[in-house]
N, C-alpha and C. Protein backbone atom coordinates (compact mmCIF):
# COMPACT_ATOMS: atom_id res chain seq x y z
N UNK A 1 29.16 76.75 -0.95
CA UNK A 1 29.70 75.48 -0.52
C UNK A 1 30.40 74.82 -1.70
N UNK A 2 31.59 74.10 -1.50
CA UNK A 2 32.24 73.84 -2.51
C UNK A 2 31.80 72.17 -2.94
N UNK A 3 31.85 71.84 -3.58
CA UNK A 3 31.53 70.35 -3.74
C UNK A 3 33.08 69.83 -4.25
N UNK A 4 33.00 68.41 -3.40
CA UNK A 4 34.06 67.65 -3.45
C UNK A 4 33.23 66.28 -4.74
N UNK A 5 34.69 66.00 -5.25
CA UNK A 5 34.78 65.13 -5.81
C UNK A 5 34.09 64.08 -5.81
N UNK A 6 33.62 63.03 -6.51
CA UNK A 6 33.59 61.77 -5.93
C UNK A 6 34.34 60.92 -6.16
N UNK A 7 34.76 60.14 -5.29
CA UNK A 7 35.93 59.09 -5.28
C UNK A 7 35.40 57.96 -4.86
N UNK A 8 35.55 56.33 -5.39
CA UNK A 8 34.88 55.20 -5.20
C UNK A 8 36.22 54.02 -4.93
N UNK A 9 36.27 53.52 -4.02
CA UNK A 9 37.71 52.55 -3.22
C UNK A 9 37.24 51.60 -2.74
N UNK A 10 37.19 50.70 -3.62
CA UNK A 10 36.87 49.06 -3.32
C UNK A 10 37.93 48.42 -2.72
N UNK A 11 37.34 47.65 -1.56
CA UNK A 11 38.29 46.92 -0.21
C UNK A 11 37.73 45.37 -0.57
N UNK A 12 38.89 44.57 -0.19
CA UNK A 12 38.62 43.30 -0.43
C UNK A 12 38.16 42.95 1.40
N UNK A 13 38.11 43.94 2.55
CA UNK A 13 37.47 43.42 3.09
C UNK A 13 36.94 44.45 4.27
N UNK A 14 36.38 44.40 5.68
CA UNK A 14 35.97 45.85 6.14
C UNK A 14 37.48 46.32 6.74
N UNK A 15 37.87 45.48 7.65
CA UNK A 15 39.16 46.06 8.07
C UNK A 15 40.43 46.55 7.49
N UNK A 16 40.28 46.56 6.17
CA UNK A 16 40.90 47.33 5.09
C UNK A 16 40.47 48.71 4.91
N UNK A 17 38.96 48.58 4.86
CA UNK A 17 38.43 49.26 4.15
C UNK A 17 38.59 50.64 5.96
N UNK A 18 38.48 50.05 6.83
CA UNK A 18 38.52 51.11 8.27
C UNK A 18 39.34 51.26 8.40
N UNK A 19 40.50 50.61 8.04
CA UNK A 19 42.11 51.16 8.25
C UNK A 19 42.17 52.55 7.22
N UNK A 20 41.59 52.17 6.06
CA UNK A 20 42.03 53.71 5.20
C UNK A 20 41.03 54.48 5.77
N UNK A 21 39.98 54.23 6.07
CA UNK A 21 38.65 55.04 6.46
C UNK A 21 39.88 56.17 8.02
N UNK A 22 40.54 55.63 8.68
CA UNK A 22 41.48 56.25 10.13
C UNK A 22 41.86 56.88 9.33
N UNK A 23 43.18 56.21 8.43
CA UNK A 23 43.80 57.05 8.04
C UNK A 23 43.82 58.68 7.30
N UNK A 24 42.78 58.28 6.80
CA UNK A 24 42.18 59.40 5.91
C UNK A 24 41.95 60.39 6.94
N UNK A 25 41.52 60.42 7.69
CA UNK A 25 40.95 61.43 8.65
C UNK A 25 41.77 61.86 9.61
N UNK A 26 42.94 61.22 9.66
CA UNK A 26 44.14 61.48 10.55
C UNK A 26 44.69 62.60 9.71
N UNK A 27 44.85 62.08 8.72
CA UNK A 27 45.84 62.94 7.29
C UNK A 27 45.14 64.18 6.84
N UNK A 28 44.31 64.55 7.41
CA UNK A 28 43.48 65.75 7.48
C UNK A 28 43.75 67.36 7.76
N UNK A 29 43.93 68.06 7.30
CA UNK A 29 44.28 69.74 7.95
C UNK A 29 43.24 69.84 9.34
N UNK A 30 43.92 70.48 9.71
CA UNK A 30 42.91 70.90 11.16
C UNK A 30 41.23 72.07 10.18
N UNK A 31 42.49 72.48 9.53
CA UNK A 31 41.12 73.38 8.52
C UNK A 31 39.79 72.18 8.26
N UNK A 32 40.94 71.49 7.42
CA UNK A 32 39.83 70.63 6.60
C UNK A 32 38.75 69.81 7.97
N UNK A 33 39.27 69.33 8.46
CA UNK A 33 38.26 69.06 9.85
C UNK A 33 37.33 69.83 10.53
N UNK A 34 37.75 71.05 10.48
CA UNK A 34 37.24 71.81 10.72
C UNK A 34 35.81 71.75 10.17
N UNK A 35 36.42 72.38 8.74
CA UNK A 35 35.35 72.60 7.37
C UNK A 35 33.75 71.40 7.70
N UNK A 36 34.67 70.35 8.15
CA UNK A 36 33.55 68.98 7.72
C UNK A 36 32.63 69.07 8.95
N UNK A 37 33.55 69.66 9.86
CA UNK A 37 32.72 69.63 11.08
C UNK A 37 31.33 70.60 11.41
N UNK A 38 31.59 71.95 10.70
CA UNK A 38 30.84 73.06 10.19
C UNK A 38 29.30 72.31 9.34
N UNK A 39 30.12 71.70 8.19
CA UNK A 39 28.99 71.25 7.16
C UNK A 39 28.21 70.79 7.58
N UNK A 40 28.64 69.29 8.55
CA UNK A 40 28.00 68.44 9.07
C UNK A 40 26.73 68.74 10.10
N UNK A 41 27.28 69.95 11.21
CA UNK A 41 26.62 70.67 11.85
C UNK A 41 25.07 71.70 10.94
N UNK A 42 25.63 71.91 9.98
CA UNK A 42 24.87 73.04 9.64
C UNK A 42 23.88 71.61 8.79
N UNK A 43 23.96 70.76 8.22
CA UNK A 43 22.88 69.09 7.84
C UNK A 43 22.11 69.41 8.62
N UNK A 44 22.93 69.23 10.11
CA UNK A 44 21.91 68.49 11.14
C UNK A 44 20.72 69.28 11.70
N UNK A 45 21.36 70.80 11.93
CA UNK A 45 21.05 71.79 12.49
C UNK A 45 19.64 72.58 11.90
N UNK A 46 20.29 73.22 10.90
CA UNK A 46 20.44 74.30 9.99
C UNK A 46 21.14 74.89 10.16
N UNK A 47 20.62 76.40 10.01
CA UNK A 47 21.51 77.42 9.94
C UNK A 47 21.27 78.08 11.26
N UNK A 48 20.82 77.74 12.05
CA UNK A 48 20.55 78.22 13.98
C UNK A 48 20.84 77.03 14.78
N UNK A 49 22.17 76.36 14.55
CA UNK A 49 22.69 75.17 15.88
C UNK A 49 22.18 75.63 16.74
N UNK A 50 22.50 74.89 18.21
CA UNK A 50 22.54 75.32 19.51
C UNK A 50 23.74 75.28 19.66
N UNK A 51 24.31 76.13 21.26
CA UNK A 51 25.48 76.51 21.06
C UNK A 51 25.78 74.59 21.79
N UNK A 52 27.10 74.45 21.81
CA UNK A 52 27.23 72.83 22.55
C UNK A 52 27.05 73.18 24.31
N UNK A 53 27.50 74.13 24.52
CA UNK A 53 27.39 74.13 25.93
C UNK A 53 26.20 74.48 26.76
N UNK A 54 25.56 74.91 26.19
CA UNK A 54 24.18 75.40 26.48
C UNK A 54 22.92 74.09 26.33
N UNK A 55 23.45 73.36 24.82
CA UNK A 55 22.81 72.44 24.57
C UNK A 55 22.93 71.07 25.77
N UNK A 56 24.52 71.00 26.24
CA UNK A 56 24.99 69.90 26.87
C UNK A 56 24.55 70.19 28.66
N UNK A 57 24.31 71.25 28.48
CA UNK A 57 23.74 71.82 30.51
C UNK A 57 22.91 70.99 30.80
N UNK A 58 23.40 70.34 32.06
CA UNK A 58 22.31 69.84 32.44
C UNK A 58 21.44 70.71 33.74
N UNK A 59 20.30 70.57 34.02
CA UNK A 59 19.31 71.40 34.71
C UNK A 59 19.06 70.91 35.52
């Protein structure tokens, strides 16, 4: 896993601070979304998710 940077961006207020928070994530590679989406999953998970559709069935 690669480790990212840290970067620190002081907003003089929140709706500043959520406008770059969109933007940022708009301005994104489909990769890079990707990537975060993987990581994030594998936090929550581990390393044995459920699949989403299996998880989302309802019975």
């Amino acid at each position: 896993m690669k480790q990212a940077s840290k970067v620190v961006k002081i907003f003089k207020n929140f709706e500043d601070q959520e406008a770059w928070d969109i933007q940022y994530y708009i301005n994104l590679r489909p990769e890079e979304r990707q990537r975060i989406a993987r990581e994030l999953r594998l936090r929550y998970y581990g390393k044995n998710p459920p699949r989403i559709r299996d998880a989302q069935a309802v019975k």
